[in-house]
C-alpha atoms as a PDB file:
ATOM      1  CA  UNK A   1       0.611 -15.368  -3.019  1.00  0.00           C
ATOM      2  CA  UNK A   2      -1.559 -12.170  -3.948  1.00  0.00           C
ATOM      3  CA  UNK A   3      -0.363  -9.588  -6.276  1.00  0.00           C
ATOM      4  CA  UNK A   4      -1.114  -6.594  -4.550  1.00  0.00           C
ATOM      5  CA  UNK A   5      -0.276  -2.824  -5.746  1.00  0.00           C
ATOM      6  CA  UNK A   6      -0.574   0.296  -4.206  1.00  0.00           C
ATOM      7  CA  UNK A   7      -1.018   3.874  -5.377  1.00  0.00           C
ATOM      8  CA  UNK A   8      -2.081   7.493  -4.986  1.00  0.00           C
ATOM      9  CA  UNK A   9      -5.823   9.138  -5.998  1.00  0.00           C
ATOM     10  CA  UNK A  10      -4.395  12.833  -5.744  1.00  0.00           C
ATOM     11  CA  UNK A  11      -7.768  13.975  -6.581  1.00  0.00           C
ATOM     12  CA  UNK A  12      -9.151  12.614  -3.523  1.00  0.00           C
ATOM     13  CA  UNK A  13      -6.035  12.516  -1.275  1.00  0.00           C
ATOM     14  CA  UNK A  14      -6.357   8.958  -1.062  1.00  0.00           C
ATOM     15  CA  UNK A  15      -3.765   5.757  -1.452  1.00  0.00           C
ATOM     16  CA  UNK A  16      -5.297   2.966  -2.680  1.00  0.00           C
ATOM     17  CA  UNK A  17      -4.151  -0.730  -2.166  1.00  0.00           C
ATOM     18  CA  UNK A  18      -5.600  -3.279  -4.576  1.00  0.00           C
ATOM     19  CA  UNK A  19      -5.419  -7.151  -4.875  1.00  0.00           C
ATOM     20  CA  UNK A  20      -5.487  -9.154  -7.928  1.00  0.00           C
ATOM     21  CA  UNK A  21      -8.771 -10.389  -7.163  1.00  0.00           C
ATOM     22  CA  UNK A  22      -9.978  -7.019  -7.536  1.00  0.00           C
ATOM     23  CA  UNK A  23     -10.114  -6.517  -3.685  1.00  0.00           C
ATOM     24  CA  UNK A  24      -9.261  -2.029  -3.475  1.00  0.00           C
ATOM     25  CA  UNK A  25      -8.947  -0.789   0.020  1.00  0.00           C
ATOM     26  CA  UNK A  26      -8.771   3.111   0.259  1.00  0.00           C
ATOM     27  CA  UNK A  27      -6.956   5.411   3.231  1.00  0.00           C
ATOM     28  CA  UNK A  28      -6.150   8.474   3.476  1.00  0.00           C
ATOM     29  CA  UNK A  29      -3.489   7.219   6.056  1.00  0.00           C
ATOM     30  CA  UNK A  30      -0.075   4.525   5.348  1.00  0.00           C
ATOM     31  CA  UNK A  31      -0.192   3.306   8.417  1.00  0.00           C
ATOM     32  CA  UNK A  32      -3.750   2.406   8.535  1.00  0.00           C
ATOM     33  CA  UNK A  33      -3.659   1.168   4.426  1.00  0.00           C
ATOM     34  CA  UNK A  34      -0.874  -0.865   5.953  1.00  0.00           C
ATOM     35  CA  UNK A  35      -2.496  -2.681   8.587  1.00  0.00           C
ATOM     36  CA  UNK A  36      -6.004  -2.813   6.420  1.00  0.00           C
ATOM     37  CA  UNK A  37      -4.210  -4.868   3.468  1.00  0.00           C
ATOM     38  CA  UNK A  38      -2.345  -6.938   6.292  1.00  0.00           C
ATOM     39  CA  UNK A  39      -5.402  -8.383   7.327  1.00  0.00           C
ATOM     40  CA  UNK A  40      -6.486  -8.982   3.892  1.00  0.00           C
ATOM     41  CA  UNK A  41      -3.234 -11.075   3.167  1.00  0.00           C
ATOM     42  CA  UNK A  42      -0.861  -8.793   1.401  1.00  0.00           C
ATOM     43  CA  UNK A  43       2.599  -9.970   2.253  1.00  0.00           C
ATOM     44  CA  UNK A  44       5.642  -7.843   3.080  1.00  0.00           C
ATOM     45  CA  UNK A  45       8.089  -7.407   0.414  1.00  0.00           C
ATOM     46  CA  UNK A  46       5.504  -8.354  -2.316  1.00  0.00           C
ATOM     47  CA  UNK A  47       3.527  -4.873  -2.570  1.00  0.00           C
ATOM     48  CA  UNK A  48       4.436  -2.989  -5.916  1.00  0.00           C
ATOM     49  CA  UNK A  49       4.014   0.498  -5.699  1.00  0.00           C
ATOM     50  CA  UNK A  50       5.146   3.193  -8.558  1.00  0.00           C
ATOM     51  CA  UNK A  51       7.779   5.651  -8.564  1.00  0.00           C
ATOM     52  CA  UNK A  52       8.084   9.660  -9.269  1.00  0.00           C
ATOM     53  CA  UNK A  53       8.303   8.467 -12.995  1.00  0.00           C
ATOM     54  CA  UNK A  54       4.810   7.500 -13.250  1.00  0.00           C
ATOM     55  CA  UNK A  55       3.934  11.075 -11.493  1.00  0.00           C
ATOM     56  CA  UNK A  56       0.581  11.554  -9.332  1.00  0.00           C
ATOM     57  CA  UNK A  57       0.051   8.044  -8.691  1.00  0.00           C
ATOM     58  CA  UNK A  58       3.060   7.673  -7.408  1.00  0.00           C
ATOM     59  CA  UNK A  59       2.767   7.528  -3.388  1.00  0.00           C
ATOM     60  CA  UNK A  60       4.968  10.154  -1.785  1.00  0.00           C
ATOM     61  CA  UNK A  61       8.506   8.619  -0.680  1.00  0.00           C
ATOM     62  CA  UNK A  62       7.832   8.812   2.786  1.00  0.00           C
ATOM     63  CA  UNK A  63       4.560   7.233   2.374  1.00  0.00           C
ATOM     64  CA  UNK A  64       6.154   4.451   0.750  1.00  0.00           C
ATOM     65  CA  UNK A  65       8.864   3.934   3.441  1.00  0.00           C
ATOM     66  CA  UNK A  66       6.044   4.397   6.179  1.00  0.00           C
ATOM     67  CA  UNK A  67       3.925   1.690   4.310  1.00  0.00           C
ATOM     68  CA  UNK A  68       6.667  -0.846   4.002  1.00  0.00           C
ATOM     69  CA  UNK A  69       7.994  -0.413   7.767  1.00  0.00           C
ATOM     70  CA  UNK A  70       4.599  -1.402   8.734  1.00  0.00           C
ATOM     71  CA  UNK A  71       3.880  -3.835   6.830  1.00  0.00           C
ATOM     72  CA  UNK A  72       7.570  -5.463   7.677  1.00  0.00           C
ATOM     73  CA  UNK A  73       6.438  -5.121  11.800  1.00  0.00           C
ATOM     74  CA  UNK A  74       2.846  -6.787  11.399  1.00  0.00           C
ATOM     75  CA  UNK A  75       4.739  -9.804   9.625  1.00  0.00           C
ATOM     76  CA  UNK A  76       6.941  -9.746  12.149  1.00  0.00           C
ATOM     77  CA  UNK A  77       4.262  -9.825  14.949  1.00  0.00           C
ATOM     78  CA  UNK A  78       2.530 -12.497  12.945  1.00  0.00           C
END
């Protein structure tokens, strides 16, 4: 299974998704970061992403939830 971890580039408005193997896929959009990292094998439930603790690389809580939900429908769909 691939680590994968997500976070936030607030200086370029991006959220960034990358893969142990050093694999970084950039979006401006959850849905679309979602479905990108899908395809590139990152399994639902297995994405770590930080909280408001670790501040502006932390995705924004409804990013997070957005993220997640689609992740949990393309493994459904699988």
């Amino acid at each position: 299974m691939k680590a994968v971890h997500v976070q936030f580039d607030s200086a370029r408005g991006l959220l960034l998704g990358t893969f142990d193997d050093g694999l970084t896929i950039k979006s401006a959009d959850q849905y679309e970061l979602a479905e990108r990292m899908f395809a590139a094998g990152a399994p639902h439930g297995h994405v770590g992403m930080p909280d408001w603790r670790e501040g502006d690389i932390a995705p924004a809580s409804g990013h997070k939830i957005a993220f997640q939900v689609r992740l949990n429908q393309l493994g459904r769909t699988a």
